[in-house]
N, C-alpha and C. Protein backbone atom coordinates (compact mmCIF):
# COMPACT_ATOMS: atom_id res chain seq x y z
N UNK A 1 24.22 15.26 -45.10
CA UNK A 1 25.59 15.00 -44.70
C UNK A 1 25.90 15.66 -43.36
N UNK A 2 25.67 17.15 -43.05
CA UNK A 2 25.34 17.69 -41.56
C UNK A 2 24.96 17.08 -40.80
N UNK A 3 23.72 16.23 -41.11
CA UNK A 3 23.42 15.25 -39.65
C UNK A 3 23.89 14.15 -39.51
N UNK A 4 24.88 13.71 -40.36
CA UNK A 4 25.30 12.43 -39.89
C UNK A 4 26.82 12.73 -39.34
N UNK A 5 27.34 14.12 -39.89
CA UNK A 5 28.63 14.37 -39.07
C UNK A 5 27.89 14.79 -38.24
N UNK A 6 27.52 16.04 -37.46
CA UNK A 6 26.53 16.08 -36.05
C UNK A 6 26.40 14.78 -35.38
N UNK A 7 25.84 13.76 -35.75
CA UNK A 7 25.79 12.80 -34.96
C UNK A 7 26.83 12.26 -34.77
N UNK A 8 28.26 11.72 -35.35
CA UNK A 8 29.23 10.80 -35.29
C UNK A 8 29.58 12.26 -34.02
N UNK A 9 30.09 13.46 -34.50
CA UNK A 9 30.78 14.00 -33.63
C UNK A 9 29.94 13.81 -31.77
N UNK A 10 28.90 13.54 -32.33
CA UNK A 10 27.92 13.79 -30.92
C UNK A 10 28.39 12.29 -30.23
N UNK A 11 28.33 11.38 -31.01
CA UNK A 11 28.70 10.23 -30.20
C UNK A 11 30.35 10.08 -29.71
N UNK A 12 30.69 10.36 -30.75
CA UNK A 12 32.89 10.58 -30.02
C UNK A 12 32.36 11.59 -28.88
N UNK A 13 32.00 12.58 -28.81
CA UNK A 13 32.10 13.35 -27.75
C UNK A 13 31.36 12.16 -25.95
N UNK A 14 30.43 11.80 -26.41
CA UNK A 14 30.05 11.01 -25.31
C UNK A 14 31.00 9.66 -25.01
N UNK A 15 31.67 9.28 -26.23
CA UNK A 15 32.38 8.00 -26.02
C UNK A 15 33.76 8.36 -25.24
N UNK A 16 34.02 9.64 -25.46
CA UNK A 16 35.19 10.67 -24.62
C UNK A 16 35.02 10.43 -23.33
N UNK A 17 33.56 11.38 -23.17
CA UNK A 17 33.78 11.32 -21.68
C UNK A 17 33.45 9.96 -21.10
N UNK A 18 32.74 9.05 -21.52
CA UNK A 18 32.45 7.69 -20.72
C UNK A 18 34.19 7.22 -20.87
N UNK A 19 34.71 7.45 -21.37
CA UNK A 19 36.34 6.65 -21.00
C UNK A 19 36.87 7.41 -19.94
N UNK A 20 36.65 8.50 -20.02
CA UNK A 20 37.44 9.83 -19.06
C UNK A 20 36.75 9.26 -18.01
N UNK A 21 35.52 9.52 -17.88
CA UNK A 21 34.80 8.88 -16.11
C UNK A 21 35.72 7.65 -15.92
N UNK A 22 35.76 6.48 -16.49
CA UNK A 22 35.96 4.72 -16.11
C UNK A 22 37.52 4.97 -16.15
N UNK A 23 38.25 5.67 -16.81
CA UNK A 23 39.89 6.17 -16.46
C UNK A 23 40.05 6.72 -15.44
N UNK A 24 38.93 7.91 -14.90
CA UNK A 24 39.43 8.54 -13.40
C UNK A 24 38.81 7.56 -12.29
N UNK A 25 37.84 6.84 -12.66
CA UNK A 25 37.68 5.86 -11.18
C UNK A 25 38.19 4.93 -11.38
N UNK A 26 38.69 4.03 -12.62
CA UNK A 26 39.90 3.03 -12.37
C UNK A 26 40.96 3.72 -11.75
N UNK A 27 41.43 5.24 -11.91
CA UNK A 27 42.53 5.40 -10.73
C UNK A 27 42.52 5.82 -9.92
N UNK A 28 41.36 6.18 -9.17
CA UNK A 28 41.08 6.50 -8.20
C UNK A 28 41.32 5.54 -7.12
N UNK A 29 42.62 5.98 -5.76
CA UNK A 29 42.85 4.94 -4.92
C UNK A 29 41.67 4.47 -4.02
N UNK A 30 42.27 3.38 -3.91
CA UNK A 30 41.38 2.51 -2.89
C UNK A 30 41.30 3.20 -1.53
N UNK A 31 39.68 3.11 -0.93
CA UNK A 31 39.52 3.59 0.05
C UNK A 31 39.80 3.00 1.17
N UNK A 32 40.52 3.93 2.66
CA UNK A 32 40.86 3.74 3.81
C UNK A 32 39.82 2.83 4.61
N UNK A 33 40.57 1.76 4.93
CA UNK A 33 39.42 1.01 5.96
C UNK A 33 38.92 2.05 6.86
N UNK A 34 37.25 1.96 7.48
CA UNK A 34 36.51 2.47 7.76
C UNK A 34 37.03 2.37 9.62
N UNK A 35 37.25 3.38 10.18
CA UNK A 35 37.50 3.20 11.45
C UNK A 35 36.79 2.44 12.09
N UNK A 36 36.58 1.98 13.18
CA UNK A 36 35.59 1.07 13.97
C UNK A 36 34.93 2.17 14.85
N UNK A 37 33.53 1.81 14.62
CA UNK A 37 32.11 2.26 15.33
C UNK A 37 32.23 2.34 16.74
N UNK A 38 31.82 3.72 17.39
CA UNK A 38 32.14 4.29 18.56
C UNK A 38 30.59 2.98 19.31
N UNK A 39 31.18 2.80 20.70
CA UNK A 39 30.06 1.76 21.54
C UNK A 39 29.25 2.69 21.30
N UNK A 40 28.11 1.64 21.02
CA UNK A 40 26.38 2.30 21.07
C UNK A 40 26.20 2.70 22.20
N UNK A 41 25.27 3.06 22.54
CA UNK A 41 24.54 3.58 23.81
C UNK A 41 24.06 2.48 24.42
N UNK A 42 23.93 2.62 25.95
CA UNK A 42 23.11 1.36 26.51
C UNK A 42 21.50 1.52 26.05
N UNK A 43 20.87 0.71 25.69
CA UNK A 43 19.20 0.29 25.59
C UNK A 43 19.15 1.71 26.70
N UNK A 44 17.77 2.79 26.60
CA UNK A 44 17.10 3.12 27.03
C UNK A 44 15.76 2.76 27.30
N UNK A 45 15.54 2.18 28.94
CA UNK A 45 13.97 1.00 29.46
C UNK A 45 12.79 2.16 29.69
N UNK A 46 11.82 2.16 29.16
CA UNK A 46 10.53 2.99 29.08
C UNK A 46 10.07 2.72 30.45
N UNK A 47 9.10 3.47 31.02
CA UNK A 47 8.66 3.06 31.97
C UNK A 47 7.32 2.76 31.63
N UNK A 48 6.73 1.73 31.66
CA UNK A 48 5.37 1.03 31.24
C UNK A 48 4.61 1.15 32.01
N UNK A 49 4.76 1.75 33.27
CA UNK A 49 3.80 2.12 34.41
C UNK A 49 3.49 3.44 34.40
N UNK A 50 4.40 4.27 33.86
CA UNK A 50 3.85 5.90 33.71
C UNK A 50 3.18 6.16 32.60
N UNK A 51 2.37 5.30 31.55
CA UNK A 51 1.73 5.51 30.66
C UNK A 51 2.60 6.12 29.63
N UNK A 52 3.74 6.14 29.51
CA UNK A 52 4.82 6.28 28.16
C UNK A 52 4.71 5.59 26.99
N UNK A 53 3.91 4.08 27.23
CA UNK A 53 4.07 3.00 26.50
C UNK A 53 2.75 2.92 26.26
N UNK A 54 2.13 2.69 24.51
CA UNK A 54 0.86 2.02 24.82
C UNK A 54 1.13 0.80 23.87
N UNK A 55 0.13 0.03 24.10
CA UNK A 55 0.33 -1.44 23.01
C UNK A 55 -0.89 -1.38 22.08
N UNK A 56 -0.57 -1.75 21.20
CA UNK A 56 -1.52 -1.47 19.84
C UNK A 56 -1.59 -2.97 19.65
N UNK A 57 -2.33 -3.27 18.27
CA UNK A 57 -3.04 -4.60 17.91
C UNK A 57 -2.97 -4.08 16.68
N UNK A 58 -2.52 -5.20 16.20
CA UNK A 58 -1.86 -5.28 14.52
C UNK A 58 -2.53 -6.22 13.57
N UNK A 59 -2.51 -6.22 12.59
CA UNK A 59 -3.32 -7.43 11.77
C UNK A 59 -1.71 -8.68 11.16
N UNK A 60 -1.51 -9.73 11.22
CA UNK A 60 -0.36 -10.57 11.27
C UNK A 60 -0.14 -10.19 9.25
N UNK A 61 0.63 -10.57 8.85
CA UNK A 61 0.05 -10.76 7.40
C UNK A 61 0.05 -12.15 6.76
N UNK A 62 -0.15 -13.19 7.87
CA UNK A 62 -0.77 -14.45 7.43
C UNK A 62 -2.48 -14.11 7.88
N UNK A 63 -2.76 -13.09 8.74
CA UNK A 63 -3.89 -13.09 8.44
C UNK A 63 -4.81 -11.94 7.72
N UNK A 64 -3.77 -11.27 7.48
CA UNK A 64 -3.97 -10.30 5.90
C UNK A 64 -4.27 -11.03 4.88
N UNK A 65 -3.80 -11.85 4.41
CA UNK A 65 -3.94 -12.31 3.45
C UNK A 65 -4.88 -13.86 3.35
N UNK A 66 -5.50 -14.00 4.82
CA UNK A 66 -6.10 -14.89 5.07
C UNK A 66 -7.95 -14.48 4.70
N UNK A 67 -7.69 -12.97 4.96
CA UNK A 67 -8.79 -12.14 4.24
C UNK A 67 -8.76 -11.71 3.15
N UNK A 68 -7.85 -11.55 2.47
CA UNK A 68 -7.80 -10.73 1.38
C UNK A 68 -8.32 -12.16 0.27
N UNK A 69 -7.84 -13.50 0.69
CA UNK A 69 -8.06 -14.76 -0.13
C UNK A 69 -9.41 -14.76 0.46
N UNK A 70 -10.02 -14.75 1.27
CA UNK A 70 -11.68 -14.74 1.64
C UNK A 70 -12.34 -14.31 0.46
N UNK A 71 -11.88 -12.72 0.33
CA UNK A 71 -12.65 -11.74 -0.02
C UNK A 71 -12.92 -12.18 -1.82
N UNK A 72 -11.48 -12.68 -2.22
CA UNK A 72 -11.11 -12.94 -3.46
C UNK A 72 -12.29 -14.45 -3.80
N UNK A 73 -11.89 -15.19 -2.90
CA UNK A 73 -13.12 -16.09 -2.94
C UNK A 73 -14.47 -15.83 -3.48
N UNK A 74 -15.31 -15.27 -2.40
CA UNK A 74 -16.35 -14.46 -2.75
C UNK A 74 -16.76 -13.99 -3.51
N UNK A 75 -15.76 -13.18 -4.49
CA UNK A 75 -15.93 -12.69 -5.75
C UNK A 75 -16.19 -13.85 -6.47
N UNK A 76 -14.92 -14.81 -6.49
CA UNK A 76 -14.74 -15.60 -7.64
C UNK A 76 -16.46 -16.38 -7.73
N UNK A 77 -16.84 -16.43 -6.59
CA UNK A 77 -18.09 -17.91 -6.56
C UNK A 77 -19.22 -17.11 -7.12
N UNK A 78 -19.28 -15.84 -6.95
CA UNK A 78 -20.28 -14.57 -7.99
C UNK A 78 -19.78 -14.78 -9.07
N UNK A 79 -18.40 -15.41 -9.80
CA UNK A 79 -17.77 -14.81 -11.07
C UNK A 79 -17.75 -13.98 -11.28
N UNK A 80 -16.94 -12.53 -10.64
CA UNK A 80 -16.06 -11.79 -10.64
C UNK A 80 -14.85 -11.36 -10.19
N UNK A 81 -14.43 -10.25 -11.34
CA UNK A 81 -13.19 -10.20 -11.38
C UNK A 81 -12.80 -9.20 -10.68
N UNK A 82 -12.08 -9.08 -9.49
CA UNK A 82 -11.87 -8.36 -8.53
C UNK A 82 -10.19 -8.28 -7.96
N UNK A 83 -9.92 -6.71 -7.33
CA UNK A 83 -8.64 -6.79 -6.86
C UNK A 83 -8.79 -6.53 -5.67
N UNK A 84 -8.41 -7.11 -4.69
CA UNK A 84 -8.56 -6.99 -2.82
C UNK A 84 -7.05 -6.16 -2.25
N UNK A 85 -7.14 -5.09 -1.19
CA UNK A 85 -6.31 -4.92 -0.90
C UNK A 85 -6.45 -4.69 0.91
N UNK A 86 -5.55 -5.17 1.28
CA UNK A 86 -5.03 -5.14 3.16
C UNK A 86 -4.50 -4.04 3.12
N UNK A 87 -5.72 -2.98 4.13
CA UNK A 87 -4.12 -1.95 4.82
C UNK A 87 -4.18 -2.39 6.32
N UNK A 88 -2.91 -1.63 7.02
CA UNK A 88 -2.73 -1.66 8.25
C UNK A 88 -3.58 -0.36 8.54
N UNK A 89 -3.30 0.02 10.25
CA UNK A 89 -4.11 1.03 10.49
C UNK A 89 -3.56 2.22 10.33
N UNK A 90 -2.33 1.97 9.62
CA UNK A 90 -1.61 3.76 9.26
C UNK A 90 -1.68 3.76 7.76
N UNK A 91 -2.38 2.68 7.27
CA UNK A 91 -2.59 2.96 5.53
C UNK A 91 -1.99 2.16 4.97
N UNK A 92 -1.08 1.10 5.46
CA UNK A 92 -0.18 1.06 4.73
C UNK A 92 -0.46 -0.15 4.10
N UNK A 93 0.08 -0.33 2.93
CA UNK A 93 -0.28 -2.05 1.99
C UNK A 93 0.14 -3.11 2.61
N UNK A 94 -0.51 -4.21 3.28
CA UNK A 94 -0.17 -5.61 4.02
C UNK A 94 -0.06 -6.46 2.88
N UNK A 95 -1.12 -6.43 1.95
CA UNK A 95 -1.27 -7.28 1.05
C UNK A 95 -2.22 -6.97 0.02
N UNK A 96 -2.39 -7.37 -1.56
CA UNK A 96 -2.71 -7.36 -2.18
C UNK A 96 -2.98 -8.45 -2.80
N UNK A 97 -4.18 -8.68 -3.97
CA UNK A 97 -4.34 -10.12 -4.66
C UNK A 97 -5.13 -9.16 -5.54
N UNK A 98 -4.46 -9.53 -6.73
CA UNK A 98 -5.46 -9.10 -8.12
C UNK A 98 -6.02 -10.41 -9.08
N UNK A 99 -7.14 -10.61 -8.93
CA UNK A 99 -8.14 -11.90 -9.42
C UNK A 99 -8.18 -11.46 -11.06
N UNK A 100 -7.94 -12.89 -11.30
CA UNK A 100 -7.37 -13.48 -12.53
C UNK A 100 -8.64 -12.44 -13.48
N UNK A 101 -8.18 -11.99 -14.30
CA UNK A 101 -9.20 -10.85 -15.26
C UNK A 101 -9.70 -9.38 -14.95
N UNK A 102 -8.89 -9.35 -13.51
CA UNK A 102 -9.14 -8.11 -13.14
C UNK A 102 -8.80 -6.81 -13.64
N UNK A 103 -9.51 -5.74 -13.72
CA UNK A 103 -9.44 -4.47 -14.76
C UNK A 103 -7.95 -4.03 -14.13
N UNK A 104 -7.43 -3.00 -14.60
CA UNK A 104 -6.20 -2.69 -14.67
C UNK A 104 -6.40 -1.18 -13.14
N UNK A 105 -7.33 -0.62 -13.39
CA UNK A 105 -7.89 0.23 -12.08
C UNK A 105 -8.16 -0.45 -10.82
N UNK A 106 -8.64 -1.48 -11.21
CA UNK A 106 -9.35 -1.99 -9.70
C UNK A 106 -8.09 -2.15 -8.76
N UNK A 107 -7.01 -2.13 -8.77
CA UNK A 107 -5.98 -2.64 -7.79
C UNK A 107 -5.66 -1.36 -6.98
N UNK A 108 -5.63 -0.39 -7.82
CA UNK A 108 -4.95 1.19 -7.06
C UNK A 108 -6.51 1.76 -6.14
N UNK A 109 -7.98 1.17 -6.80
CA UNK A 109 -9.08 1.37 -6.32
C UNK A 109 -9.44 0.65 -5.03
N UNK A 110 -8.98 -0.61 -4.80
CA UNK A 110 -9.12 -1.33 -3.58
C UNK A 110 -8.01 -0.98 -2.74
N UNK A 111 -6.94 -0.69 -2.80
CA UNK A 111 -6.26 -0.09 -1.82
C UNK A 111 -6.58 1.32 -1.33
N UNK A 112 -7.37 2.44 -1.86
CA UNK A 112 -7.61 3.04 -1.68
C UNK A 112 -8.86 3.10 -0.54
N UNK A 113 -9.58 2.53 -1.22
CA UNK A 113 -10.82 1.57 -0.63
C UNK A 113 -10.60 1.11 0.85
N UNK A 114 -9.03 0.45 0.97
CA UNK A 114 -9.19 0.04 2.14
C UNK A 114 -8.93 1.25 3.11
N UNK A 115 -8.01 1.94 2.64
CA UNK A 115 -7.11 2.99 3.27
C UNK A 115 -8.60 3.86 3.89
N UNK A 116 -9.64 4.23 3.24
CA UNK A 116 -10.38 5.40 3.45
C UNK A 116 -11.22 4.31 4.80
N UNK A 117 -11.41 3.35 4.47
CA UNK A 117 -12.37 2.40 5.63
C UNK A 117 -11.58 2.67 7.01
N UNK A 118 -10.47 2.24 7.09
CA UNK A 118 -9.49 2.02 7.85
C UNK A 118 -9.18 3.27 8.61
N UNK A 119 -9.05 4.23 7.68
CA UNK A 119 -9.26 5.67 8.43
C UNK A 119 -10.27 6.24 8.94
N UNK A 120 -11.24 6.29 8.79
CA UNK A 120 -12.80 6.66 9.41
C UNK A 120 -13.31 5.74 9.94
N UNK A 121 -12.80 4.54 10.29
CA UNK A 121 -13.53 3.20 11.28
C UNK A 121 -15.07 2.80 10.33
N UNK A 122 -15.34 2.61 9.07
CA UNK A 122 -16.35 2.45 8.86
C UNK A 122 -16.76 2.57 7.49
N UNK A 123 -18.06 1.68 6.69
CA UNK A 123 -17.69 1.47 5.79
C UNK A 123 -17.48 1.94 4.54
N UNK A 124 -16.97 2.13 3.62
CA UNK A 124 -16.90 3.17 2.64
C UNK A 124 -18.32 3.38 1.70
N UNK A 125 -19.74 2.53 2.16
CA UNK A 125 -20.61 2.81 1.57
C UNK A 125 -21.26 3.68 2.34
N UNK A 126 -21.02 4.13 3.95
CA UNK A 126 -21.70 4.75 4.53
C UNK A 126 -20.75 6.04 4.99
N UNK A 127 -19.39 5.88 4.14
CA UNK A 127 -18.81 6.88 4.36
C UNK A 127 -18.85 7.88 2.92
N UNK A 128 -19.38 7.61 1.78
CA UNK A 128 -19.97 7.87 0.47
C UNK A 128 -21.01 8.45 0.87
N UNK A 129 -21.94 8.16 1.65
CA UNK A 129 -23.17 9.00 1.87
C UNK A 129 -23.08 10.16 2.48
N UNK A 130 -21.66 10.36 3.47
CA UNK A 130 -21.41 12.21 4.29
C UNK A 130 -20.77 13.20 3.28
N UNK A 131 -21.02 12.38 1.60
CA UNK A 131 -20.29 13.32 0.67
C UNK A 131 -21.38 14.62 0.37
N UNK A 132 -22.51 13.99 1.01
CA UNK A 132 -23.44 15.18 0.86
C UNK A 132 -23.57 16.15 1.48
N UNK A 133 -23.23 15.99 2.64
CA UNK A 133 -23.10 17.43 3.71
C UNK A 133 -21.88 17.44 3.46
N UNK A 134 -20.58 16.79 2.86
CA UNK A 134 -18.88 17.27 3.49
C UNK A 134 -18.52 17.14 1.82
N UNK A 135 -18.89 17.28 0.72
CA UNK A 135 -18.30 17.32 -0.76
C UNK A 135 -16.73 17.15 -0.72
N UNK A 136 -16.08 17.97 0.11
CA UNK A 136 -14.60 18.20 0.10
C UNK A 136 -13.76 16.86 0.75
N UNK A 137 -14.87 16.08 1.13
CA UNK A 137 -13.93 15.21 1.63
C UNK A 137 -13.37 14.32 0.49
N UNK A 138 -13.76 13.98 -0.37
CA UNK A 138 -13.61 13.10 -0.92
C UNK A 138 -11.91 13.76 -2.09
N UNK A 139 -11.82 14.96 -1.45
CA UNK A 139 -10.40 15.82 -1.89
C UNK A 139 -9.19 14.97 -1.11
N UNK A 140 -9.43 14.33 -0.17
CA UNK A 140 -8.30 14.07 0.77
C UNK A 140 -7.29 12.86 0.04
N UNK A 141 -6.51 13.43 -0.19
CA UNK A 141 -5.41 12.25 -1.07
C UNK A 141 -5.47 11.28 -0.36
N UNK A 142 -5.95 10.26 -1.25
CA UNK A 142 -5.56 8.42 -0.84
C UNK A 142 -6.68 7.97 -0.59
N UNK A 143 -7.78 9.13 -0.32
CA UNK A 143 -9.39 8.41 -0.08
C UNK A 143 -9.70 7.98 -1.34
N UNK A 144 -10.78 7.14 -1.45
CA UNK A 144 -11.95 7.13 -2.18
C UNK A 144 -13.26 6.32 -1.72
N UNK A 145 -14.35 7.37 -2.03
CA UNK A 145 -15.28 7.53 -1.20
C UNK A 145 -16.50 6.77 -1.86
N UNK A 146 -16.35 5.38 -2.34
CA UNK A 146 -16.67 4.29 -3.11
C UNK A 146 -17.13 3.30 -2.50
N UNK A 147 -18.38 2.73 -2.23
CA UNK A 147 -18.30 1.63 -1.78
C UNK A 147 -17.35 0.31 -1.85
N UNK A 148 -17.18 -0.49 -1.13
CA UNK A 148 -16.50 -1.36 -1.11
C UNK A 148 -15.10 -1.83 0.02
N UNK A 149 -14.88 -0.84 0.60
CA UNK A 149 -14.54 -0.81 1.64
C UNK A 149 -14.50 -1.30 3.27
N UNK A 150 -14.25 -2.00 3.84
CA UNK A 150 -14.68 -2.18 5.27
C UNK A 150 -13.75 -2.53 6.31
N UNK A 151 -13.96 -1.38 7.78
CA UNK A 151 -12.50 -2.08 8.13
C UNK A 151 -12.89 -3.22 9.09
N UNK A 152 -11.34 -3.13 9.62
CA UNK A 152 -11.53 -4.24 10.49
C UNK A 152 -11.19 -3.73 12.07
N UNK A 153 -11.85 -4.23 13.11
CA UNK A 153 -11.66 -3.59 14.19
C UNK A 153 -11.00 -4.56 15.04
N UNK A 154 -10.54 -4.77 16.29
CA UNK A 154 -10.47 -5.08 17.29
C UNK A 154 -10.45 -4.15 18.97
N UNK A 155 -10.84 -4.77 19.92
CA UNK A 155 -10.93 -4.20 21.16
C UNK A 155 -11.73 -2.39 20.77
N UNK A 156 -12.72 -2.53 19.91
CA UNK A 156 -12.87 -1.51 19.24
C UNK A 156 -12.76 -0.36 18.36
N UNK A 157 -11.41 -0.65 18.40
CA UNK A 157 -10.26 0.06 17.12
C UNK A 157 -10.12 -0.29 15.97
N UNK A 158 -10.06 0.69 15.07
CA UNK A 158 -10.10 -0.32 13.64
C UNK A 158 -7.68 -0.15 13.83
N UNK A 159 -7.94 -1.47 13.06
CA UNK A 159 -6.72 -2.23 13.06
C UNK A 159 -6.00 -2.24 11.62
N UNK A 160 -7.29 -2.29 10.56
CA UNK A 160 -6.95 -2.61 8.94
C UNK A 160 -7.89 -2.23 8.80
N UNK A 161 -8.03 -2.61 7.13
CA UNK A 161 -9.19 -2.23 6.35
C UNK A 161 -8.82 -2.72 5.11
N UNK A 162 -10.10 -3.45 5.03
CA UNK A 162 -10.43 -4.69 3.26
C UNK A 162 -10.50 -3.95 2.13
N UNK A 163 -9.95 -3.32 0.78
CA UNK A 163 -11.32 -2.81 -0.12
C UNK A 163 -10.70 -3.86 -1.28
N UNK A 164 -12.10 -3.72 -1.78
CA UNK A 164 -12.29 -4.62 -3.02
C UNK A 164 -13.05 -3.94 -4.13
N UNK A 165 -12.24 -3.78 -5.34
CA UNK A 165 -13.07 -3.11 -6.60
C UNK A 165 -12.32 -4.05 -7.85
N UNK A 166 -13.67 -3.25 -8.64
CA UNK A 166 -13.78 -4.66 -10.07
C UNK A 166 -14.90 -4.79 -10.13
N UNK A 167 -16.06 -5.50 -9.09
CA UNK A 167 -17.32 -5.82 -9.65
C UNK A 167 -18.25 -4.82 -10.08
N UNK A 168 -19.31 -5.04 -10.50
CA UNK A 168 -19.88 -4.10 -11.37
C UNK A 168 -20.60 -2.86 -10.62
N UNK A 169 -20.87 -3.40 -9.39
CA UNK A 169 -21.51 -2.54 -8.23
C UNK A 169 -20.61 -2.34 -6.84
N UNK A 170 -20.82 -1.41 -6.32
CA UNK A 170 -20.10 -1.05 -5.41
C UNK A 170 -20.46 -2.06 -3.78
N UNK A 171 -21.34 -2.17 -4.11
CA UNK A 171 -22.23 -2.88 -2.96
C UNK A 171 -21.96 -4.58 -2.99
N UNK A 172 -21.74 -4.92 -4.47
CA UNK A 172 -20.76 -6.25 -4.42
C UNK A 172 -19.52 -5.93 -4.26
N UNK A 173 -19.18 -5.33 -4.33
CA UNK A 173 -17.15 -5.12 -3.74
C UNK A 173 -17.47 -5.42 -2.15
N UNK A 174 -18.25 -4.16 -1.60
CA UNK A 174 -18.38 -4.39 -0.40
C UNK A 174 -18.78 -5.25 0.52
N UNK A 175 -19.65 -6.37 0.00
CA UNK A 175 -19.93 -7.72 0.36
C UNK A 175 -18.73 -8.59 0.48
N UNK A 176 -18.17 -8.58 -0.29
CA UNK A 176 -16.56 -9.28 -0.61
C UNK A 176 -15.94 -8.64 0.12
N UNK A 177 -15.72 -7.40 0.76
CA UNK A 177 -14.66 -7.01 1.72
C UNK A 177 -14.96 -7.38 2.91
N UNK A 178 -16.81 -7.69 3.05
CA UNK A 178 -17.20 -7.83 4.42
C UNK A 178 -16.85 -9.13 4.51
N UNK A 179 -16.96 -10.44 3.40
CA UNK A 179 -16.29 -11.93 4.00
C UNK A 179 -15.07 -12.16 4.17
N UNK A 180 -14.14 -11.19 3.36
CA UNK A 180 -12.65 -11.08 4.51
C UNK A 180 -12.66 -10.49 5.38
N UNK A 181 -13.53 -9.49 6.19
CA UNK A 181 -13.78 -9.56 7.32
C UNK A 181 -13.97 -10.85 8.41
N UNK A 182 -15.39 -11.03 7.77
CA UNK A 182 -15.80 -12.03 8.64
C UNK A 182 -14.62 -13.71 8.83
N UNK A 183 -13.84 -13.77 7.80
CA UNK A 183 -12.95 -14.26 7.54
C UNK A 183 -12.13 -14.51 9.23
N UNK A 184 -11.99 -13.24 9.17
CA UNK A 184 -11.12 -13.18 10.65
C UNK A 184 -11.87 -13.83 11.95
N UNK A 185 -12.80 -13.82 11.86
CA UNK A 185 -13.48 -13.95 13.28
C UNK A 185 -13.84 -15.72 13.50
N UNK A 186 -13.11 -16.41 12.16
CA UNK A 186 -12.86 -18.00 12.51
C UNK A 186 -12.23 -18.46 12.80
């Protein structure tokens, strides 16, 4: 009998205050129109001749995903089940595709995948092999030091980076990241 008065009283007490809140902001007056916004500033023009400015090279995300469907391809014609992920060159997710049966890991694993390619210019099966002289690297949040990985460069810079996990070997992920690579260069 204690816990069921305990509870009724516990719920009147919450049904209290949810009226008390929706009573004080139903009367709470209406707020003062918002003054009008002081003039912006004029545009400040860079000077593009004093080296202030540099221009970078971006991956589009029609053609993010023009690789990431490559890569997904590839898998599928092996019959596997694979998740592909696009980063840009600051890490960031362009695109994703998780292939129909794909494990529930492989998606957070191929973005990772791409992120670590993308950051070291190179591929995550040959960046798995400096775990032997550098152990600690593979500490660095957001890496993983897994095959399957590969980025993508232009004018020599890496730009993005493919990874693909799911298949059973690391070295087939990475085949599949390399034909959304090669993807690009048609």
């Amino acid at each position: 009998m204690k816990k069921i008065l305990l509870g009724a009283t516990a719920a009147a007490a919450v049904a209290a205050g949810t009226f008390g809140v929706v009573s004080a902001n139903a009367a709470a007056p209406a707020a003062a129109p918002a003054a009008a916004p002081a003039a912006a500033p004029a545009a400040v023009t860079a000077d593009a001749d004093n080296g202030s400015l540099r221009t970078s090279t971006h991956l589009t995300v029609e053609a993010a995903t023009k690789a990431a469907q490559a890569a997904l391809d590839a898998a599928e014609q092996e019959n596997q089940r694979v998740s592909v992920a696009v980063v840009d060159r600051n890490g960031n997710t362009i695109v994703t595709l998780r292939g129909d049966g794909a494990g529930p890991q492989s998606y957070e694993s191929a973005v990772k995948k791409a992120y670590t390619a993308v950051s070291w210019n190179a591929p995550t099966s040959e960046l798995a092999k400096r775990l032997v002289n550098a152990p600690t690297l593979k500490d660095i949040p957001g890496t993983l030091f897994l095959a399957g990985g590969a980025p993508v460069t232009a004018k020599g810079a890496p730009i993005a980076g493919i990874g693909v996990a799911g298949a059973p070997s690391g070295d087939l992920d990475e085949k599949f990241a390399r034909a959304g690579v090669a993807s690009l260069a048609k």
